[in-house]
Every structure is written in structure tokens, then in C-alpha cells.
Protein backbone atom coordinates (compact mmCIF):
# COMPACT_ATOMS: atom_id res chain seq x y z
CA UNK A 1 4.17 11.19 16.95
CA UNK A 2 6.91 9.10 18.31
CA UNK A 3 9.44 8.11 16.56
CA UNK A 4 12.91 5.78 16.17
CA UNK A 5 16.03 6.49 14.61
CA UNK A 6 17.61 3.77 12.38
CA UNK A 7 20.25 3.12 15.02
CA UNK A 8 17.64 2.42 17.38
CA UNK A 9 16.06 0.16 14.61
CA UNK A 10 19.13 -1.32 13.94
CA UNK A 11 19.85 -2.18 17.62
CA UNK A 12 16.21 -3.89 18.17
CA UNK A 13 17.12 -5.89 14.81
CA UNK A 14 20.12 -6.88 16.28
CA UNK A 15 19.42 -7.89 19.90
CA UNK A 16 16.05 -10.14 18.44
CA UNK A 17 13.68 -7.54 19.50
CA UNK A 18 9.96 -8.43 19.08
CA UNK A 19 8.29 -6.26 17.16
CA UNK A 20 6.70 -5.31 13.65
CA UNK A 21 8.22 -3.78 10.72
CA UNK A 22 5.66 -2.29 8.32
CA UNK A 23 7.05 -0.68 4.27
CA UNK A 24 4.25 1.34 3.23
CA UNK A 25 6.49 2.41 -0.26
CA UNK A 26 4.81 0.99 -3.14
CA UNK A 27 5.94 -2.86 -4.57
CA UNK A 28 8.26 -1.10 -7.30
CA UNK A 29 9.93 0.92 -4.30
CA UNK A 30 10.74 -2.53 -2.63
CA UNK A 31 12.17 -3.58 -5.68
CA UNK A 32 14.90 -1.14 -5.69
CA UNK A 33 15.40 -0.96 -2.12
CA UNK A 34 14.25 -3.12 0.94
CA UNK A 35 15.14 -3.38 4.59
CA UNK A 36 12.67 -6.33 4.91
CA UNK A 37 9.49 -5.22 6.49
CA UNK A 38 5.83 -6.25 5.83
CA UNK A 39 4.69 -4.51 2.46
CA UNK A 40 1.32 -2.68 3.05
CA UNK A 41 1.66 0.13 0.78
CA UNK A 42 -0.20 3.39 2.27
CA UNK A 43 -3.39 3.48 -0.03
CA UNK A 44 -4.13 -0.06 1.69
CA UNK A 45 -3.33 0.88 5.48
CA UNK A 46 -7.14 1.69 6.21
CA UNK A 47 -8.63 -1.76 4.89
CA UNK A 48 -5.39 -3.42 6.34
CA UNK A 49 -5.27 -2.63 9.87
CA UNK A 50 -6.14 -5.98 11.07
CA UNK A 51 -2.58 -6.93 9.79
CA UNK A 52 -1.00 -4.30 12.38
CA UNK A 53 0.19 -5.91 15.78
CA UNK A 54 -1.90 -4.42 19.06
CA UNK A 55 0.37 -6.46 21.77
CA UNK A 56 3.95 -5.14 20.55
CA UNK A 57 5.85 -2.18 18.91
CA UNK A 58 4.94 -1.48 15.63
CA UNK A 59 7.85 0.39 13.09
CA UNK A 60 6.39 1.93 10.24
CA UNK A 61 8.90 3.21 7.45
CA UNK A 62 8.84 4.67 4.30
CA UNK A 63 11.58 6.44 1.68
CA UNK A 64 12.06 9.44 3.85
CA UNK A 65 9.69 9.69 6.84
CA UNK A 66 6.30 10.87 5.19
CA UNK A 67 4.30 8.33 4.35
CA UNK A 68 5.04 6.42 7.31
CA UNK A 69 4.15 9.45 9.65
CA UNK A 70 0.74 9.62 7.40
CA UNK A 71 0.16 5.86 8.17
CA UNK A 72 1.07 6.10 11.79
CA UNK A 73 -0.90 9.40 12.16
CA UNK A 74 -3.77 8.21 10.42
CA UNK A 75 -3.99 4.79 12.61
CA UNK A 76 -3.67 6.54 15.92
CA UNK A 77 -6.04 9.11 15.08
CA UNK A 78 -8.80 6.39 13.59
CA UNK A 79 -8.60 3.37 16.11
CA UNK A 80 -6.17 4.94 18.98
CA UNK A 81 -3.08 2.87 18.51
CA UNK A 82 -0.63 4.12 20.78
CA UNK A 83 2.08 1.37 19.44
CA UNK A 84 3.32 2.47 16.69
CA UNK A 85 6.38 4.53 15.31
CA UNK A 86 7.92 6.30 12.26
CA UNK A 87 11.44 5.59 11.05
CA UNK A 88 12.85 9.12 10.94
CA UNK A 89 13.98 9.59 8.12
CA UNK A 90 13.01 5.96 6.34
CA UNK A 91 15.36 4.18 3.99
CA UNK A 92 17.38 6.92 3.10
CA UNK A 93 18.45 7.48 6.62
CA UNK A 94 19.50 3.47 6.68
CA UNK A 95 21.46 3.71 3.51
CA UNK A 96 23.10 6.81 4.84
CA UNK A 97 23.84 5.66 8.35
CA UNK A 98 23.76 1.79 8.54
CA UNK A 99 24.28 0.11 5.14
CA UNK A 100 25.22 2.20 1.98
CA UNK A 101 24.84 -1.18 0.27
CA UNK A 102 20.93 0.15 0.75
CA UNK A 103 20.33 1.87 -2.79
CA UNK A 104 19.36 5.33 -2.06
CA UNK A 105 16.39 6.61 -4.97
């Protein structure tokens, strides 16, 4: 599965890099803690896929890493994306490494 770091995430943020940033934590997650990001919590990746760019990279994140490696897993293994990428780590890497003002939970 390939993956980014969050200073790698934080670098394509900065420089205007295109590309898609999918939260697959639940709404109540988001509420607490957000890096921005498309909400499509993981029960609703499968009947949700048509929201999920083809044509550029997509970043998939979670709380630590899990859930996004399930979604990314599970839509490369169903319909063969090869454009897609877990946050290592997820939010709790970003609070630890690029913004403590991120609320770690």
C-alpha cells in the first residue's frame, strides 16, 4: 500500500498541489478534530466510490492509519485504483508533527 507522511501532506498543501483529501472518521470524529478533507466515513466508501478522483492523487486519512489503509485497500483491491494513499499515521501524526493546535482523541 503506498503511503505519505504528513510532512509530505503538508508540503503538497502548501505548494497548491492537486489532489484529493478523503476523512473516512465518522462526523462526530470531525467534530473534534479536522484537517479539512472530504468526509466519506468508511461504512460508505463502497456505495461512494464515484466521489473518489481517477485522474489525480487521492489521500485517504483517518485517526491513526487504519481505517484509511482499509478504505484504500479495499478500493484497490475492488476496482484497481492505483491512485490512492494512506496518511501514515492519520491525524494523530499531524497534531504530533505539524499543528498541536490539532486536538489529539
Amino acid at each position: 500500500m503506498k503511503e505519505v507522511t504528513v510532512t509530505e501532506l503538508k508540503r503538497m498543501m502548501d505548494e497548491g498541489e492537486d489532489f484529493q483529501l478523503i476523512d473516512v472518521r465518522e462526523p462526530h470524529e470531525v467534530e473534534i478534530a479536522s484537517i479539512d478533507g472530504e468526509l466519506i466515513p468508511l461504512g460508505e466508501i463502497p456505495q461512494s466510490k464515484d466521489k473518489i478522483a481517477k485522474d489525480k492523487k487521492v489521500v485517504i486519512y483517518c485517526r491513526s492509519g487504519a481505517r484509511s489503509g482499509q478504505a484504500v485497500a479495499f478500493l484497490s483491491n475492488q476496482f484497481g485504483a492505483e491512485n490512492l494513499y494512506n496518511l501514515k499515521g492519520g491525524i494523530l501524526a499531524w497534531a504530533d508533527e505539524i499543528d498541536p493546535e490539532v486536538q489529539k482523541y
